[in-house]
N, C-alpha and C. Protein backbone atom coordinates (compact mmCIF):
# COMPACT_ATOMS: atom_id res chain seq x y z
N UNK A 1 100.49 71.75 120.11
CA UNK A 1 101.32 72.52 119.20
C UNK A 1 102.77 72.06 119.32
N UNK A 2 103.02 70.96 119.26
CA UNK A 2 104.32 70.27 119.04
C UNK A 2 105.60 71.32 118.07
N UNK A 3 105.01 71.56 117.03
CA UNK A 3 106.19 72.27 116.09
C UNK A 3 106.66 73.41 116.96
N UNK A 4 105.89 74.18 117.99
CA UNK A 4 106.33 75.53 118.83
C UNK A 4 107.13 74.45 120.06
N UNK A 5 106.66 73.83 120.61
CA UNK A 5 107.50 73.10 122.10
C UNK A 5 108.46 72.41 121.47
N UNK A 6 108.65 71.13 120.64
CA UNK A 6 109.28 70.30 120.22
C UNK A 6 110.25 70.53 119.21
N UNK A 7 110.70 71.97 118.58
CA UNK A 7 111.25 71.97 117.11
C UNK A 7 112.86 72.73 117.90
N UNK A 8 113.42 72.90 116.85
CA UNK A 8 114.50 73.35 117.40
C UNK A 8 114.32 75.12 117.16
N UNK A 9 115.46 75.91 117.73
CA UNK A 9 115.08 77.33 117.63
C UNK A 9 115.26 78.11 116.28
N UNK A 10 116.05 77.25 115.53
CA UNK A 10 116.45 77.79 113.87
C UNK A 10 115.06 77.52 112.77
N UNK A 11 115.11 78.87 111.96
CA UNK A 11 114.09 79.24 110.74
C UNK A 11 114.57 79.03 110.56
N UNK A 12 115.73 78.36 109.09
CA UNK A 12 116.22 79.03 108.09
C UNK A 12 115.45 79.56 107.12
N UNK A 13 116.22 80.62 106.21
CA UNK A 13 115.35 81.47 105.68
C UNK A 13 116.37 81.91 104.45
N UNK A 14 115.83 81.23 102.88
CA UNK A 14 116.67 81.27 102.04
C UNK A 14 116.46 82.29 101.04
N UNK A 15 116.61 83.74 100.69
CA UNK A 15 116.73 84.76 99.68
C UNK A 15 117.57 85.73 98.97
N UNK A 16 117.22 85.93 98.02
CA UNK A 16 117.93 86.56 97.14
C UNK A 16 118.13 88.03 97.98
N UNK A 17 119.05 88.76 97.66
CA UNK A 17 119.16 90.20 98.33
C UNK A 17 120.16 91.08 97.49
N UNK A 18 119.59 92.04 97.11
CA UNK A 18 120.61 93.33 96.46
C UNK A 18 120.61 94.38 97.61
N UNK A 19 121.48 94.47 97.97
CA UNK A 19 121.66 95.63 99.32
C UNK A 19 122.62 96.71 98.97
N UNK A 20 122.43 98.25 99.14
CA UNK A 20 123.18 99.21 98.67
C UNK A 20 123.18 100.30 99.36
N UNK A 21 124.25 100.51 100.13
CA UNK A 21 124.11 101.45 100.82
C UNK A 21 125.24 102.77 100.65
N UNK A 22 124.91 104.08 100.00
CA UNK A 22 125.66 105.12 100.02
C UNK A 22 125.64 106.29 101.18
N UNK A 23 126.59 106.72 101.45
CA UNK A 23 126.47 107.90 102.39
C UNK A 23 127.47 108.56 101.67
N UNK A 24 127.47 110.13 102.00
CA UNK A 24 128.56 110.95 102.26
C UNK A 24 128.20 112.25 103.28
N UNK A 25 129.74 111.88 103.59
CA UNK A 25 129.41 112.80 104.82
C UNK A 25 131.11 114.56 104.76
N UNK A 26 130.52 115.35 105.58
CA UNK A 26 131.17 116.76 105.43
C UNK A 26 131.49 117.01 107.26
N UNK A 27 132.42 117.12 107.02
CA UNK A 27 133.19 117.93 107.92
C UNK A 27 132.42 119.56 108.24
N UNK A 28 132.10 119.36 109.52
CA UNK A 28 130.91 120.54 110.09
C UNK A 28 131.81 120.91 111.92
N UNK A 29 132.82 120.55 112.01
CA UNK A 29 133.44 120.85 113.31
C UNK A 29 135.09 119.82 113.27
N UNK A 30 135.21 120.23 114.49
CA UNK A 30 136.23 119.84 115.07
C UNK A 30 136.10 117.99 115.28
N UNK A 31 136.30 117.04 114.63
CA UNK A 31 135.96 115.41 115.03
C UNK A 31 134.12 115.34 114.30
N UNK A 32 133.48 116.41 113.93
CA UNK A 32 132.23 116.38 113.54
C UNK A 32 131.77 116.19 112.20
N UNK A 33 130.97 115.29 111.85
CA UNK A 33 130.32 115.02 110.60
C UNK A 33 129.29 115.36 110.41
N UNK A 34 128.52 115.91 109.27
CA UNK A 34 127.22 115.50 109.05
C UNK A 34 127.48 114.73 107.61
N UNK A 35 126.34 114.22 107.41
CA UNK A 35 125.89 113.17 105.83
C UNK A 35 125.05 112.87 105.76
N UNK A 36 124.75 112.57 104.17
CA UNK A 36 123.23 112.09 103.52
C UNK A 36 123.43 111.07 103.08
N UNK A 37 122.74 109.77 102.48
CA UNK A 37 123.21 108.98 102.28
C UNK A 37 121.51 108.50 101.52
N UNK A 38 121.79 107.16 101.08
CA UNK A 38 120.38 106.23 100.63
C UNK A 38 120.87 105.12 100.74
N UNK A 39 119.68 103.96 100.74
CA UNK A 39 120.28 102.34 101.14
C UNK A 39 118.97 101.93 100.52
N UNK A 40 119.11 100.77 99.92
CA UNK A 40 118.27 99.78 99.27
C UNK A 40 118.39 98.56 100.14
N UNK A 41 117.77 97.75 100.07
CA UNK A 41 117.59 96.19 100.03
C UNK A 41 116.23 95.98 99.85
N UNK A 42 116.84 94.94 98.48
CA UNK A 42 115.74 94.56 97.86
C UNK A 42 115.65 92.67 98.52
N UNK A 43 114.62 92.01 98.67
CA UNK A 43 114.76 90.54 98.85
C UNK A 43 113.75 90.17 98.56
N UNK A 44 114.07 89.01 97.51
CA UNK A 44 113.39 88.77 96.60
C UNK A 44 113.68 87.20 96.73
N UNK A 45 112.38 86.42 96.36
CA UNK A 45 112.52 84.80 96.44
C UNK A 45 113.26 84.28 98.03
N UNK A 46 112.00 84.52 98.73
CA UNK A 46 111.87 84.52 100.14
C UNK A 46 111.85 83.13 100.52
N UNK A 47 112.34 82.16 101.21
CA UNK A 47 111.90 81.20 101.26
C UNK A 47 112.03 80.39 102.87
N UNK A 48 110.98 80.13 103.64
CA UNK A 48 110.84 79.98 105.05
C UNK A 48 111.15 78.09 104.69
N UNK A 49 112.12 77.45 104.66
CA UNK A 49 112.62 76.16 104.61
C UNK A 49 111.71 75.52 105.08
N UNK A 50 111.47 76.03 106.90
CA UNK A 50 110.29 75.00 107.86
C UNK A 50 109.03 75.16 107.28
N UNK A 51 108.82 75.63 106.55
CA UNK A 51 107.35 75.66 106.29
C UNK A 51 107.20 74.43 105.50
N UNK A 52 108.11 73.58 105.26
CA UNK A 52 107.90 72.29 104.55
C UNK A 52 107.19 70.98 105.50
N UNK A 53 107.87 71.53 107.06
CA UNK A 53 107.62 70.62 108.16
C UNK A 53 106.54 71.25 109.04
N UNK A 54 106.24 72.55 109.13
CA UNK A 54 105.63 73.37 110.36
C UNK A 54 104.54 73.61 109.27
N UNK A 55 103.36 74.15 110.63
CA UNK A 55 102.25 74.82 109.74
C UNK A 55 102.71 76.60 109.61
N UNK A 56 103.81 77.30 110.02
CA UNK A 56 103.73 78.69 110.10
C UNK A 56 104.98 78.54 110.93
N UNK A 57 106.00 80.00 110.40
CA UNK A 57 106.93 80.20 110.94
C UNK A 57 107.38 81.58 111.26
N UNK A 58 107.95 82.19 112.40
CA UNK A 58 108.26 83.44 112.85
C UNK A 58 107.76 84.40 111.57
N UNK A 59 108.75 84.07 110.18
CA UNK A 59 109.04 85.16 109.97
C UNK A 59 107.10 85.25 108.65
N UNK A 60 106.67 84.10 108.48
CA UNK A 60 105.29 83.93 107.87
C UNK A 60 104.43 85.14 108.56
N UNK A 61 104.25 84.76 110.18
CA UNK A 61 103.12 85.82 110.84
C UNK A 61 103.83 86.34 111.09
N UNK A 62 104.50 87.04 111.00
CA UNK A 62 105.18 88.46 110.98
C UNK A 62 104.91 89.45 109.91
N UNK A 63 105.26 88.64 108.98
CA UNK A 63 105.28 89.01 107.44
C UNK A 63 103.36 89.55 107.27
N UNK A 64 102.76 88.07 107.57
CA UNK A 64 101.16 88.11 107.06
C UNK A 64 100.67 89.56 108.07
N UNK A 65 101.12 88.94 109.46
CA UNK A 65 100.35 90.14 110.26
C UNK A 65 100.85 91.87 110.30
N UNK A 66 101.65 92.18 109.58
CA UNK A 66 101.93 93.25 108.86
C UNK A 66 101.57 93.60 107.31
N UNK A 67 100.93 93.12 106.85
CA UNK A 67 100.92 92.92 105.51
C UNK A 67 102.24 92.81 104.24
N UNK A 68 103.29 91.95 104.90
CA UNK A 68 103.91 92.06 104.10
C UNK A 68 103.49 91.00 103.04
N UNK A 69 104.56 90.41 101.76
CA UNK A 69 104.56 89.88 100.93
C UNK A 69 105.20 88.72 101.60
N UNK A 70 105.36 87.39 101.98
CA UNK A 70 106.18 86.88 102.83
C UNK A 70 107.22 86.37 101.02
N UNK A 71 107.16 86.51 100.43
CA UNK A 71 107.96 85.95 98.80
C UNK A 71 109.27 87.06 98.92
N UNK A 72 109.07 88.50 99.05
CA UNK A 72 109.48 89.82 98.27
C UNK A 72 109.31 90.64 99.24
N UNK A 73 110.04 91.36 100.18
CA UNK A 73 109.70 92.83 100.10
C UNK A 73 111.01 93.93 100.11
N UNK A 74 110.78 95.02 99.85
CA UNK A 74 111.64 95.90 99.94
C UNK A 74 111.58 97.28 100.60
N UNK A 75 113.25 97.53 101.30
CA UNK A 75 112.67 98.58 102.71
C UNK A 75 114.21 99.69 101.77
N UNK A 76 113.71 100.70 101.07
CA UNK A 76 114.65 101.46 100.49
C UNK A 76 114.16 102.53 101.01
N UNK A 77 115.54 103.36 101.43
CA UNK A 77 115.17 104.57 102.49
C UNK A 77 116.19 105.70 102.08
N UNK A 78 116.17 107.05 103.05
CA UNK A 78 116.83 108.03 102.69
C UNK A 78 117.86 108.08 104.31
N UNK A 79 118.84 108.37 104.21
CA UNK A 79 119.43 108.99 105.06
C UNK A 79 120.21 109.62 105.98
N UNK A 80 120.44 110.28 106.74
CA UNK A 80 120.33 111.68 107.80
C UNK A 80 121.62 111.34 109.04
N UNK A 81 122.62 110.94 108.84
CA UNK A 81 123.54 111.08 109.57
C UNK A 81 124.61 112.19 110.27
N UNK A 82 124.84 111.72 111.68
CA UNK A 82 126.19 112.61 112.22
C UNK A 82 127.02 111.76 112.46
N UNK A 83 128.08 111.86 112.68
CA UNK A 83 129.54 111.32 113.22
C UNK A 83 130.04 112.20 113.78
N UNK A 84 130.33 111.60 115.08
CA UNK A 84 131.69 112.14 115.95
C UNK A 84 132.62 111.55 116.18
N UNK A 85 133.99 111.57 115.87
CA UNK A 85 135.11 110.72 115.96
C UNK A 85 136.24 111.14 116.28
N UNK A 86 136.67 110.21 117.62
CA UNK A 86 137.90 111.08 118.26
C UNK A 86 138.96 110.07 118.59
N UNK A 87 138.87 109.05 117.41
CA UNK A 87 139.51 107.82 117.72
C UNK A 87 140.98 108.34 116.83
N UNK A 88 142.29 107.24 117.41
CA UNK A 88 143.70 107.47 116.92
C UNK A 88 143.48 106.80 115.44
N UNK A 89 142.80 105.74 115.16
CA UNK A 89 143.00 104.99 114.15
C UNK A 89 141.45 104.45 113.82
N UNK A 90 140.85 104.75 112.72
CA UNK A 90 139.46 103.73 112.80
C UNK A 90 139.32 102.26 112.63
N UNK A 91 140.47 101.61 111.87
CA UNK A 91 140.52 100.40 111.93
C UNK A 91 141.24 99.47 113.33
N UNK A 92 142.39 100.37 113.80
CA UNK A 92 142.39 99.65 115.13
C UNK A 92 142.83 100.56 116.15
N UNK A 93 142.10 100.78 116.73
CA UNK A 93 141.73 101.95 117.84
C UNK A 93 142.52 101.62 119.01
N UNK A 94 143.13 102.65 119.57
CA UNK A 94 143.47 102.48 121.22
C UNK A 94 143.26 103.27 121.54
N UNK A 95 142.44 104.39 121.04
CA UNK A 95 142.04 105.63 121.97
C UNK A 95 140.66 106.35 121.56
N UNK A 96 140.08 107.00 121.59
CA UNK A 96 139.24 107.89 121.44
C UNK A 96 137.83 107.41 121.69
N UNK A 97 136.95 107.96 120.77
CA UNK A 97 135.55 107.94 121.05
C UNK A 97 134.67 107.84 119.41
N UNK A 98 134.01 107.24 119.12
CA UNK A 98 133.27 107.55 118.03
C UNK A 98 131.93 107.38 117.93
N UNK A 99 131.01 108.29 117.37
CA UNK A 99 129.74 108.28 117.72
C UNK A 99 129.35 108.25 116.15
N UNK A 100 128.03 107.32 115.94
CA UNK A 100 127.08 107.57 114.55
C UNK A 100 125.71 107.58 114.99
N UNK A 101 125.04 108.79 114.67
CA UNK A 101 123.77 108.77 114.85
C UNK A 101 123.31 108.66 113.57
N UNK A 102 122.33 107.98 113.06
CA UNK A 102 121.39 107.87 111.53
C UNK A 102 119.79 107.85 111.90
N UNK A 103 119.08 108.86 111.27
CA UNK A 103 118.09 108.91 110.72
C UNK A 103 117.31 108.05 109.99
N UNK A 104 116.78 107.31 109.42
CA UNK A 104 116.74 106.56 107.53
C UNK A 104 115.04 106.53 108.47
N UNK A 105 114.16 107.11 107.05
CA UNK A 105 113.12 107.35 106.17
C UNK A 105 112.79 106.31 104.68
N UNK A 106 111.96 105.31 105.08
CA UNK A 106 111.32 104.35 103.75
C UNK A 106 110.65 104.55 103.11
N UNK A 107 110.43 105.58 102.47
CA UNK A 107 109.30 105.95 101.84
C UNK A 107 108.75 105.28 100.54
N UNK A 108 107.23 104.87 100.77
CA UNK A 108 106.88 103.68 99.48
C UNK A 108 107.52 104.31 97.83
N UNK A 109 107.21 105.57 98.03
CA UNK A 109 107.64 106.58 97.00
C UNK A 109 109.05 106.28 96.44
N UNK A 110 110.08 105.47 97.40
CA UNK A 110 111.45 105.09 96.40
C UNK A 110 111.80 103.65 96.53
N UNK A 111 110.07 103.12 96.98
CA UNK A 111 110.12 101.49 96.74
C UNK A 111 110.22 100.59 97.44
N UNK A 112 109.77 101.26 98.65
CA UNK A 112 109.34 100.58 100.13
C UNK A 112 107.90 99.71 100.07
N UNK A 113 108.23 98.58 100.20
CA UNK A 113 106.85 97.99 100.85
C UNK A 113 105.65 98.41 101.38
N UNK A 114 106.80 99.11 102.29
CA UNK A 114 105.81 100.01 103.53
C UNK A 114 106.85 101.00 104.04
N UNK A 115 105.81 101.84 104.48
CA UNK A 115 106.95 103.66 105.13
C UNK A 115 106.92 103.01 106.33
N UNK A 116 108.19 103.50 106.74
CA UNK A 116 108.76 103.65 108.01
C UNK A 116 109.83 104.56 108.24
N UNK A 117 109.94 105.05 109.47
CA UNK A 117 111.26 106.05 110.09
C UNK A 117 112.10 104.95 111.06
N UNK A 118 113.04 104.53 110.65
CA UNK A 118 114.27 104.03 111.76
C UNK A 118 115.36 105.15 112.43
N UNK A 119 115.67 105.29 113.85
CA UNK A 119 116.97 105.68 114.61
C UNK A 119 117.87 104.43 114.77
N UNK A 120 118.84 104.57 114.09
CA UNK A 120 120.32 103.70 115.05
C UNK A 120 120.99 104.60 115.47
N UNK A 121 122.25 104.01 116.20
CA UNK A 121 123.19 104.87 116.64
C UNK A 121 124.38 103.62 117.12
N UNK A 122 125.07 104.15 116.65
CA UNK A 122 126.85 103.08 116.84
C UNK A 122 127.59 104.18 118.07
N UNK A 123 127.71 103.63 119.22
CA UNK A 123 128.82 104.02 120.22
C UNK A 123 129.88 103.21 120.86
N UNK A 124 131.15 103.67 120.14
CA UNK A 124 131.90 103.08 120.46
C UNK A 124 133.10 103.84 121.55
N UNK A 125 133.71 103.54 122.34
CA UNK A 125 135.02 104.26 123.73
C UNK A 125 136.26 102.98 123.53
N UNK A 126 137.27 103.69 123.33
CA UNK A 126 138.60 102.89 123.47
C UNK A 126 139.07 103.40 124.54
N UNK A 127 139.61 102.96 125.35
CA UNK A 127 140.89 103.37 126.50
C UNK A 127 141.79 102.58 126.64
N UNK A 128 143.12 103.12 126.18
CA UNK A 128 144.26 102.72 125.93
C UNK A 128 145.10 102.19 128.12
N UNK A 129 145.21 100.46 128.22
CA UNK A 129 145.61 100.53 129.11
C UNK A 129 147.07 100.47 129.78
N UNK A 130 148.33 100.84 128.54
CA UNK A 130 149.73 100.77 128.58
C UNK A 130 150.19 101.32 127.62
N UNK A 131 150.81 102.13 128.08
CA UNK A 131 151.42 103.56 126.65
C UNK A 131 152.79 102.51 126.89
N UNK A 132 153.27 101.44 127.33
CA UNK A 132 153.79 100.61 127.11
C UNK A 132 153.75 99.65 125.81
N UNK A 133 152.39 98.95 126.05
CA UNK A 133 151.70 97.94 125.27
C UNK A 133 150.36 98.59 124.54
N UNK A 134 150.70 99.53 123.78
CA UNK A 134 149.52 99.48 123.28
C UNK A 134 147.98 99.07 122.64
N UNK A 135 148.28 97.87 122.24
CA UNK A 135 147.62 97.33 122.03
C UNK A 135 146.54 96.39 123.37
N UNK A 136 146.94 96.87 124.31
CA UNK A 136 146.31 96.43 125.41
C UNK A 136 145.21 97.33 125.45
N UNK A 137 143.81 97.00 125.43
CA UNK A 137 142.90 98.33 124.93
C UNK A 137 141.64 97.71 125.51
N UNK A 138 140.91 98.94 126.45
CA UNK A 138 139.45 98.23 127.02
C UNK A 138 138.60 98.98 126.35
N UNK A 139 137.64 98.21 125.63
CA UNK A 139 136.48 98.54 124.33
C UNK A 139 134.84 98.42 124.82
N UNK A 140 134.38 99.88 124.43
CA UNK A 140 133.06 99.33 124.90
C UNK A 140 132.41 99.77 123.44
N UNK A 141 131.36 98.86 123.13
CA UNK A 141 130.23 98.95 121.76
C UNK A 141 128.97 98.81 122.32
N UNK A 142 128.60 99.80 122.03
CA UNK A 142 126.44 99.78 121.82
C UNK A 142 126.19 100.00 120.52
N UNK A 143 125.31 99.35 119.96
CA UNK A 143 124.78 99.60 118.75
C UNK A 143 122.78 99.09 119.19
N UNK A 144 122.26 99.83 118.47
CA UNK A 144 120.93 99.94 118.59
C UNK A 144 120.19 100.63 117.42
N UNK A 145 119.02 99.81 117.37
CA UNK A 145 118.21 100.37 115.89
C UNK A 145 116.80 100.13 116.62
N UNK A 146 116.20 101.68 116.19
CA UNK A 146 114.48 101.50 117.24
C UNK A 146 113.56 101.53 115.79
N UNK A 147 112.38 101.52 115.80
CA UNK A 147 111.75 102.21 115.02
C UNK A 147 110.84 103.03 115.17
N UNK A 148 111.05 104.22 114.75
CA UNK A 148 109.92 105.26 114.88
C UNK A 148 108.85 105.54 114.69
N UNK A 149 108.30 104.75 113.71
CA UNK A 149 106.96 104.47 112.96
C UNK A 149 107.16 103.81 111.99
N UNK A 150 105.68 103.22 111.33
CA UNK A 150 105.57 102.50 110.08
C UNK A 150 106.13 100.90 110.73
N UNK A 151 106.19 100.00 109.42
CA UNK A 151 106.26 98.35 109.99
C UNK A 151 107.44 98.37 108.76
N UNK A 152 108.44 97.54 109.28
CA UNK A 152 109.65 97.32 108.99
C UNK A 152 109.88 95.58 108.63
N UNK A 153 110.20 95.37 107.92
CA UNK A 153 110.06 94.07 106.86
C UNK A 153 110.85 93.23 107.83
N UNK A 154 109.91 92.05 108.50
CA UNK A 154 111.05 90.91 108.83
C UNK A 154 112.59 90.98 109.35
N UNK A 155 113.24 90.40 107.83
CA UNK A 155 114.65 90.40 107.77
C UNK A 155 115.20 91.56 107.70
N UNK A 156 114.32 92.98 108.06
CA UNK A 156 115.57 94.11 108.75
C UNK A 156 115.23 94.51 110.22
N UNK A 157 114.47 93.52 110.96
CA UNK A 157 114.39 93.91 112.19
C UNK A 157 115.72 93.81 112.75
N UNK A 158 116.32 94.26 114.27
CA UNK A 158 117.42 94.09 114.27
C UNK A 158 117.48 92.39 114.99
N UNK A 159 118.54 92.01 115.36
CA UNK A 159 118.51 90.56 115.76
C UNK A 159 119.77 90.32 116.48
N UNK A 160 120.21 89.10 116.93
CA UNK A 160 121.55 89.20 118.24
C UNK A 160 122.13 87.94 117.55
N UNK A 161 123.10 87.66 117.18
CA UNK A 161 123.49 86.40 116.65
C UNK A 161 123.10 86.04 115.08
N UNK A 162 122.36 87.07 114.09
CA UNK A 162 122.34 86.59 113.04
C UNK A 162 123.95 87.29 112.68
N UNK A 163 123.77 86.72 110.77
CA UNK A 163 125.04 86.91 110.11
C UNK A 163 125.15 88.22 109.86
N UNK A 164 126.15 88.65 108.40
CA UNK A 164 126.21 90.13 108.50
C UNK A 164 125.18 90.26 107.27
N UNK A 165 124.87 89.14 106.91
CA UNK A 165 124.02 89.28 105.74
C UNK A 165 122.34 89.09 105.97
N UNK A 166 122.11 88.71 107.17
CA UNK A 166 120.70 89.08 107.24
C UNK A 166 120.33 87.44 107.46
């Protein structure tokens, strides 16, 4: 199996994508949010490049052994957010805390491939280290997306080093 030992570590993977994501969210406390929101992505004209050179690629048996469409699929969902935010500035922070927890629900019913329930959650801590220099600032980020059930299309699993576009 040369193409698995011998190839390099890059799929590329060339498709179309309409992605849409709304929320709104309400003031329910002190720094506290809740919100509802919906998100689409549609991807359409799928195209696994190596499959010109390889017999099968990551995202092929992934796709096949879930039943996806490996051409097309789409993961459009509902959802279920909080925010907590106790930051000075959201675009450039030297202090506080901000939390996003999300819900999102795929239901085939608004054009999901396949149902699934996803949890993420964004945690972010600033601590400001010079009321001198402010901008001197020690940052910590977790971000994480699990899934709760159902099979989740490929290109929205989460991943470490892809782009912002998938």
């Amino acid at each position: 199996k040369d193409y698995i030992t011998k190839s390099d570590s890059a799929f590329p993977i060339k498709f179309n994508v309409i992605r849409l994501t709304e929320g709104a969210y309400r003031k329910i406390g002190k720094n506290s949010y809740l919100g509802l929101g919906v998100t689409f992505n549609i991807r359409t004209k799928i195209n696994d490049e190596k499959l010109d050179s390889l017999p099968s690629t990551p995202h092929q048996r992934y796709s096949q052994r879930n039943g996806f469409d490996t051409s097309k699929y789409f993961s459009n969902g509902l959802l279920l957010g909080f925010q907590y935010d106790t930051r000075d500035h959201p675009l450039r922070s030297y202090s506080g805390t901000y939390v996003e927890l999300v819900l999102r629900v795929n239901p085939e019913w608004l054009g999901s491939s396949k149902e699934s329930v996803q949890f993420y959650y964004d945690l972010r801590k600033y601590i400001g280290l010079s009321k001198r220099n402010p901008e001197h600032v020690l940052a910590f980020w977790l971000i994480a997306s699990f899934r709760l059930s159902g099979t989740i299309p490929y290109l929205d699993l989460p991943a470490t080093g892809s782009d912002m576009y998938g």
